[in-house]
Protein backbone atom coordinates (compact mmCIF):
# COMPACT_ATOMS: atom_id res chain seq x y z
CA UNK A 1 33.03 -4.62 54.33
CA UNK A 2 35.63 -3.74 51.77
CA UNK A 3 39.47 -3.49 52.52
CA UNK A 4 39.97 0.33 53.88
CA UNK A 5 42.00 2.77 52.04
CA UNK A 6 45.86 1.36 52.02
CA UNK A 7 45.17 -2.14 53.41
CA UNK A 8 45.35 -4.81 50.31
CA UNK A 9 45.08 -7.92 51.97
CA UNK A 10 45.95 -9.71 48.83
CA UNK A 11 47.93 -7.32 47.12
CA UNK A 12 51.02 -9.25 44.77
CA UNK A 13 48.33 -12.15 44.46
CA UNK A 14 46.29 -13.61 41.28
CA UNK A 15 43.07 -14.70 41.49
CA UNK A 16 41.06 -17.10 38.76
CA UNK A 17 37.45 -16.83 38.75
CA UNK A 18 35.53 -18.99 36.90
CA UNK A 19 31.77 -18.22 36.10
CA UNK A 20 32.58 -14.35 36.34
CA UNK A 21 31.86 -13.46 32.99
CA UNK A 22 28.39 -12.06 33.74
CA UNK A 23 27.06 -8.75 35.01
CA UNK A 24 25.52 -8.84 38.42
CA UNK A 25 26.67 -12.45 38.99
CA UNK A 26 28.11 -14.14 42.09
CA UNK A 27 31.43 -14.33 39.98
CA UNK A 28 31.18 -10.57 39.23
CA UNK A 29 30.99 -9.61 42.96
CA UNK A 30 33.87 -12.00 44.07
CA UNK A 31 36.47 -10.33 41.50
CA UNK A 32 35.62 -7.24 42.71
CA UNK A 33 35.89 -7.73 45.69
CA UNK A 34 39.36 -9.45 45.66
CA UNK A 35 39.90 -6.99 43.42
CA UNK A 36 39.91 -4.30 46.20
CA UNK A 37 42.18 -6.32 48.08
CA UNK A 38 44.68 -5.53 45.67
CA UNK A 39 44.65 -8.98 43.74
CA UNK A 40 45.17 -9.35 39.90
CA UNK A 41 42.38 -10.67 38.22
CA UNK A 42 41.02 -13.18 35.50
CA UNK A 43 37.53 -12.91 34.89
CA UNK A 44 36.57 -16.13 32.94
CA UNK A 45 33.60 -17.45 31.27
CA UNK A 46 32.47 -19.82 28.87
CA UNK A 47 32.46 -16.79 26.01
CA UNK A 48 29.58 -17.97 23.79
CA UNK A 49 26.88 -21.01 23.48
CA UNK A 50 28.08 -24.49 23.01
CA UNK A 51 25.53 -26.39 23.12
CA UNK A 52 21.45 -26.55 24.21
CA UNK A 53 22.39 -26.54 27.76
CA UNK A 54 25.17 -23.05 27.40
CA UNK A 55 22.11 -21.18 26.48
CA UNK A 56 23.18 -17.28 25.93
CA UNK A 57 20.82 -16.53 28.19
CA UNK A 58 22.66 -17.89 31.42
CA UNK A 59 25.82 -17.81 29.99
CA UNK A 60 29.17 -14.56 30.18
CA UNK A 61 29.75 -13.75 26.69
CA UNK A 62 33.12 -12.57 25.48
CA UNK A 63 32.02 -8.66 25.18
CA UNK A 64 30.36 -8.86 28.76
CA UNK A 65 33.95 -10.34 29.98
CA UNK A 66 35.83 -7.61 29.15
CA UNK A 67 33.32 -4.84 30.02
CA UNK A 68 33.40 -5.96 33.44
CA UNK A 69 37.16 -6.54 33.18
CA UNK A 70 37.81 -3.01 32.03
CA UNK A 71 36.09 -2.08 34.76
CA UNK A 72 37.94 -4.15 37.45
CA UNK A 73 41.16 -2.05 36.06
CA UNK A 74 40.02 0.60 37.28
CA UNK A 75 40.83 -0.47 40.51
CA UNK A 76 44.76 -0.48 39.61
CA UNK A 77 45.26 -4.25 39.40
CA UNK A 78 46.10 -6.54 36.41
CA UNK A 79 42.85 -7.86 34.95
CA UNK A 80 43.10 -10.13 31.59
CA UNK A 81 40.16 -12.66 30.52
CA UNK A 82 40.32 -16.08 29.84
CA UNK A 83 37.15 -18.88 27.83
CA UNK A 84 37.00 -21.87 29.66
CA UNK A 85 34.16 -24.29 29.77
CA UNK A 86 35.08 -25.83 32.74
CA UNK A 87 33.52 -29.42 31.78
CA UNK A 88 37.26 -29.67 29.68
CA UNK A 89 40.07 -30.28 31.51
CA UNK A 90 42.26 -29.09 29.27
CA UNK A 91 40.71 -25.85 28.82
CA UNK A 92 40.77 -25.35 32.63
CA UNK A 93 44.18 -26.38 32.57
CA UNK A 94 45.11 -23.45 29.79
CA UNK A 95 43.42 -21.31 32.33
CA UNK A 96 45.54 -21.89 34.83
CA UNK A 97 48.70 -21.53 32.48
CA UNK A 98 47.11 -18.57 31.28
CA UNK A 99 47.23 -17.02 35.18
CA UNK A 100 50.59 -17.80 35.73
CA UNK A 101 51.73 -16.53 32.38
CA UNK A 102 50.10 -13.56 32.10
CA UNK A 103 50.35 -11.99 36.13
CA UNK A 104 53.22 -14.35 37.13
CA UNK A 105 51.48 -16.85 39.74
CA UNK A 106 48.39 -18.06 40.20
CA UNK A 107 47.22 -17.72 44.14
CA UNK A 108 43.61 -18.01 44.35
CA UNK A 109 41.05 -19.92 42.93
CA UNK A 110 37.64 -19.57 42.79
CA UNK A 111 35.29 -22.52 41.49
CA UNK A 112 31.93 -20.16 40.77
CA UNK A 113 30.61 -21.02 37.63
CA UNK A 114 27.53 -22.98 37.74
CA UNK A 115 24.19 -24.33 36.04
CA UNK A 116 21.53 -23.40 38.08
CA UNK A 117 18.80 -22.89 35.62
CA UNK A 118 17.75 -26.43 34.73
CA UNK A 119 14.75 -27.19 37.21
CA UNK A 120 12.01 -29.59 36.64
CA UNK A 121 10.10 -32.01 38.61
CA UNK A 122 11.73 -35.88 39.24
CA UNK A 123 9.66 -37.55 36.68
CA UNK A 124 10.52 -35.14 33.97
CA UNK A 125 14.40 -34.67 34.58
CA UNK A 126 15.96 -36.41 30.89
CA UNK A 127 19.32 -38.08 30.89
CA UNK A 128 20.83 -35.02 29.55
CA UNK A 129 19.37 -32.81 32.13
CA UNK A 130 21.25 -34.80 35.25
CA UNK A 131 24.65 -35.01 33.20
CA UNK A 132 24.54 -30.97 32.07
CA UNK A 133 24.44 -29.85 35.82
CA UNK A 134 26.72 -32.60 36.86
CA UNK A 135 29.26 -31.96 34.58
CA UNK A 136 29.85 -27.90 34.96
CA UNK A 137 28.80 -27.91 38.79
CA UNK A 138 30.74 -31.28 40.02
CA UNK A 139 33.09 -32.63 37.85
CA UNK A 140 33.93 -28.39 36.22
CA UNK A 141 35.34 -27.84 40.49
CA UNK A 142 36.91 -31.29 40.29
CA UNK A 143 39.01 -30.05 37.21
CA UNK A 144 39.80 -26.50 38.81
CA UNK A 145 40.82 -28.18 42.08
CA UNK A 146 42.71 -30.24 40.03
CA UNK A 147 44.45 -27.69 37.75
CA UNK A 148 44.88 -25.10 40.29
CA UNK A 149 46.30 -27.51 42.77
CA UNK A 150 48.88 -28.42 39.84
CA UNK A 151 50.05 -24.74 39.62
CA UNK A 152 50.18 -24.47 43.36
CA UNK A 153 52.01 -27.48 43.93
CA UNK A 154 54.95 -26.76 40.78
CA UNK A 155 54.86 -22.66 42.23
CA UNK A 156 56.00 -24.07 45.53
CA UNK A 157 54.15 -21.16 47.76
CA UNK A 158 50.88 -22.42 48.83
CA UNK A 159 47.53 -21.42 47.62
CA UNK A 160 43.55 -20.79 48.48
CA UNK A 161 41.06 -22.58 46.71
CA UNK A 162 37.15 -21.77 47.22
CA UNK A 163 34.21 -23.50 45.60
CA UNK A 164 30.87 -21.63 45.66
CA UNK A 165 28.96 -24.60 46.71
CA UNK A 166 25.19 -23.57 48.28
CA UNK A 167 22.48 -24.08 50.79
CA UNK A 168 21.96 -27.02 48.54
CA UNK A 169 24.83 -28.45 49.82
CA UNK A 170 23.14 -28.78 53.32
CA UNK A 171 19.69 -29.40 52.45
CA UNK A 172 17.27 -31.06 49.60
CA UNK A 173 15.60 -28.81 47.61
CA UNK A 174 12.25 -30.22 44.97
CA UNK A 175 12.86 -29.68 41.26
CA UNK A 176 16.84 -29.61 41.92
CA UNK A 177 17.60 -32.94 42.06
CA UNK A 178 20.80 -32.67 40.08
CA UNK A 179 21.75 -28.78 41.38
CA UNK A 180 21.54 -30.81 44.70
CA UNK A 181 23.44 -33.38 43.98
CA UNK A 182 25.93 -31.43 42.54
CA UNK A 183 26.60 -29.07 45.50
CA UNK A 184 26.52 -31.79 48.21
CA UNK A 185 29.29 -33.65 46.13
CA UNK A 186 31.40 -30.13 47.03
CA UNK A 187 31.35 -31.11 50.63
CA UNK A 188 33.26 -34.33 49.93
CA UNK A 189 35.82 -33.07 47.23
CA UNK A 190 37.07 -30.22 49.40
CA UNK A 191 37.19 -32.73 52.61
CA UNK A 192 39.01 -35.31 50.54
CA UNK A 193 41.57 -32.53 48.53
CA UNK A 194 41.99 -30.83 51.77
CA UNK A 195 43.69 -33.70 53.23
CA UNK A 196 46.08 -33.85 50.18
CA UNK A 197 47.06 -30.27 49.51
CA UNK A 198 47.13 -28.78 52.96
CA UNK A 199 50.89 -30.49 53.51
CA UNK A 200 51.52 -28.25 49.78
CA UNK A 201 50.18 -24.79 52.04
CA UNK A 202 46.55 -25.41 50.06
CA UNK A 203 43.52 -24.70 51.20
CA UNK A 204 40.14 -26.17 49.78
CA UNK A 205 36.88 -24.71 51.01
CA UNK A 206 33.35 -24.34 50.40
CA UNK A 207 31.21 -20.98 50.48
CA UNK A 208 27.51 -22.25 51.13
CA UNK A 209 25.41 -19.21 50.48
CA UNK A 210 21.06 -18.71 50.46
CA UNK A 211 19.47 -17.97 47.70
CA UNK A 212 20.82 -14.86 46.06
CA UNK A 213 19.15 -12.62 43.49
CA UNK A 214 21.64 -12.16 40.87
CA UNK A 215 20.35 -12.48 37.08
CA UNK A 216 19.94 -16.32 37.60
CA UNK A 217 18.33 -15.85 40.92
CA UNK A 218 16.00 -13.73 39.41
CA UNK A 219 15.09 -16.35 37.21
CA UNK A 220 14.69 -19.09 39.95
CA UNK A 221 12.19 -16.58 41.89
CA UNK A 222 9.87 -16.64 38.88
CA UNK A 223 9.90 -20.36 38.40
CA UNK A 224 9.51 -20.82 41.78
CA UNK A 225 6.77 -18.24 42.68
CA UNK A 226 5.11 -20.42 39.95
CA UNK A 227 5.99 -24.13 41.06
CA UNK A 228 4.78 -23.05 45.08
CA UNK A 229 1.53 -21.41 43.95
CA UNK A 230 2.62 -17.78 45.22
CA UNK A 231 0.09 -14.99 44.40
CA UNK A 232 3.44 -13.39 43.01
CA UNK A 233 7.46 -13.16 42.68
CA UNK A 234 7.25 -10.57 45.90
CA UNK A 235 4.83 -12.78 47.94
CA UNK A 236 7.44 -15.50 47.50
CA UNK A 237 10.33 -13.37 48.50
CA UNK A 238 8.40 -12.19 51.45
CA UNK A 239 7.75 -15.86 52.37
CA UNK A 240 11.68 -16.19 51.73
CA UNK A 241 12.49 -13.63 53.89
CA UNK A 242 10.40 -14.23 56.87
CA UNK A 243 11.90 -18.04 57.49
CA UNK A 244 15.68 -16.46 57.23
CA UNK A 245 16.69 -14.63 60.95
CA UNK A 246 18.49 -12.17 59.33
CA UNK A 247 15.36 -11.02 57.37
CA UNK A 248 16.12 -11.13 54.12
CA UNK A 249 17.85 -12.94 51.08
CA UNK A 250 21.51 -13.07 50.75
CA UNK A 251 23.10 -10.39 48.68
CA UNK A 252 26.49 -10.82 46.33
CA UNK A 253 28.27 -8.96 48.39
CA UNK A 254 28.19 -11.32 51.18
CA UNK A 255 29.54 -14.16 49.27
CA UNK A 256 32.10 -12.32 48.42
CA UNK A 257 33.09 -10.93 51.44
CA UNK A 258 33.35 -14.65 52.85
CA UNK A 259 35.04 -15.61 49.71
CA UNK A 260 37.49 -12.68 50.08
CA UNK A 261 38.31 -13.69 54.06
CA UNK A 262 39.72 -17.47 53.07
CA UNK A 263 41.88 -15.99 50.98
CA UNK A 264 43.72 -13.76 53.47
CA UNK A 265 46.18 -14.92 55.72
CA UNK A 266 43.52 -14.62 58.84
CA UNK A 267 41.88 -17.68 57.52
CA UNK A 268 45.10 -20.07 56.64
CA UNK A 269 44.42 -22.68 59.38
CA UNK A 270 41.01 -23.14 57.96
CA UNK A 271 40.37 -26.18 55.13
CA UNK A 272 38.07 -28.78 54.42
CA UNK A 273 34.96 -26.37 55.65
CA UNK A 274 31.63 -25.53 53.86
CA UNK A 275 30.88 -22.15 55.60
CA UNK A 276 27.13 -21.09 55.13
CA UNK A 277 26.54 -17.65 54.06
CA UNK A 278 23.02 -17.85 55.04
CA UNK A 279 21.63 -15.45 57.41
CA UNK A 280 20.85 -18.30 59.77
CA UNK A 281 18.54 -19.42 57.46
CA UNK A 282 21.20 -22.88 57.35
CA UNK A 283 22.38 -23.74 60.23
CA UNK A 284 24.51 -26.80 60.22
């Protein structure tokens, strides 16, 4: 449920989110949504390939950035975009400059981009398969927890800091060894940096949602209709939807509606969770 007419929950606040860059994404939905809480905005994305595993395919270019940015304007908040591949410190770093600089503070920060597209059985994953995923979905939120816990910490006023972690943070998954691993090593960084930043007013939490059909989810149906022997993409998604109690997949909206909550004031005595978004289909 959006913020009704006159009620911006986050209104005077700037929000950084990573991953954002593409058009029916995860990221997408979450800036929107904070968005209509009246927060200023930087969409960010990696811009353009840099290397086999930044595939344009999976990636938010530099035109799609600002198309959904000049959208998000729209909405009468400051939007600006930012390239970051998160796997550099220093370029996560500039993006957290580049908040502060550009809409005066940087508030919120949200840890959504992600490789999710590199799935293969055990015995096939390559060295260079483990360290891509690793790198963006592990050590990319250890470097914007670090960076945006920097700003927060010299700005003096507190801050929110959300990691879109997953079901895979919870449970195994076959052919996602690293994706896994990745998301289950979000559960211990925001339970260790909560401990450190909550004295600054920080709070570090997880957003643990099902499987969502954005443009990558999409892409994970097909491959997985195939790998689990489904007559076809909708069979699977039936099969999907009839083990979750809610009935059905998780939508980008919902994310982002739990995203948009721990920012708000409502959810300030809350750190150190991973909240499923999940339909019941996760339960612990």
């Amino acid at each position: 449920m959006t913020a009704s007419a006159g009620e911006k929950r986050l209104a005077g606040k700037t929000a950084v989110i990573t991953g954002s860059g593409r058009r029916g994404g995860l990221g997408e939905a979450i800036a929107r949504r904070l968005a209509e809480d009246g927060a200023n905005i930087v969409i960010s994305d990696i811009g353009r390939q840099r290397d086999a595993a930044t595939g344009e395919a999976h990636i938010g270019t530099t035109d799609e950035m600002e198309s959904i940015a000049q959208e998000l304007r729209g909405l009468g908040v400051g939007v600006s975009t930012q390239t970051c591949d998160v796997r550099s410190l220093e370029e996560v770093r500039a993006l957290a400059r580049h908040a502060a600089a550009e809409h005066g503070s940087l508030d919120i920060w949200i840890n959504n981009a992600g490789i999710g597209y590199i799935m293969k059985p055990l015995l096939e994953v390559t060295e260079d398969d483990w360290r891509a995923v690793i790198d963006v979905n592990l050590s990319g939120a250890f470097f914007g927890v670090k960076a945006a816990a920097e700003q927060m910490v010299e700005q003096g006023k507190g801050g929110r800091i959300v990691n879109i972690a997953s079901q895979a943070a919870k449970s195994g998954f076959p052919h996602a060894q690293a994706y896994t691993s990745s998301k289950h090593g979000l559960v211990g960084l925001v339970r260790s940096a909560a401990t450190e930043l909550g004295s600054h007013g920080i709070t570090v939490n997880n957003v643990c949602p099902n499987h969502v059909t954005t443009g990558l989810g999409a892409w994970q149906n097909e491959y997985f209709a195939e790998v689990t022997g489904a007559d076809s993409v909708e069979d699977y998604l039936k099969a999907m939807a009839a083990r979750i109690p809610m009935g059905r997949p998780g939508l980008p909206e919902d994310t982002a509606n739990a995203v948009a909550w721990l920012c708000t004031d409502d959810a300030k005595y809350i750190t150190a969770e991973s909240m499923n978004v999940s339909g019941g289909e996760e339960p612990h």
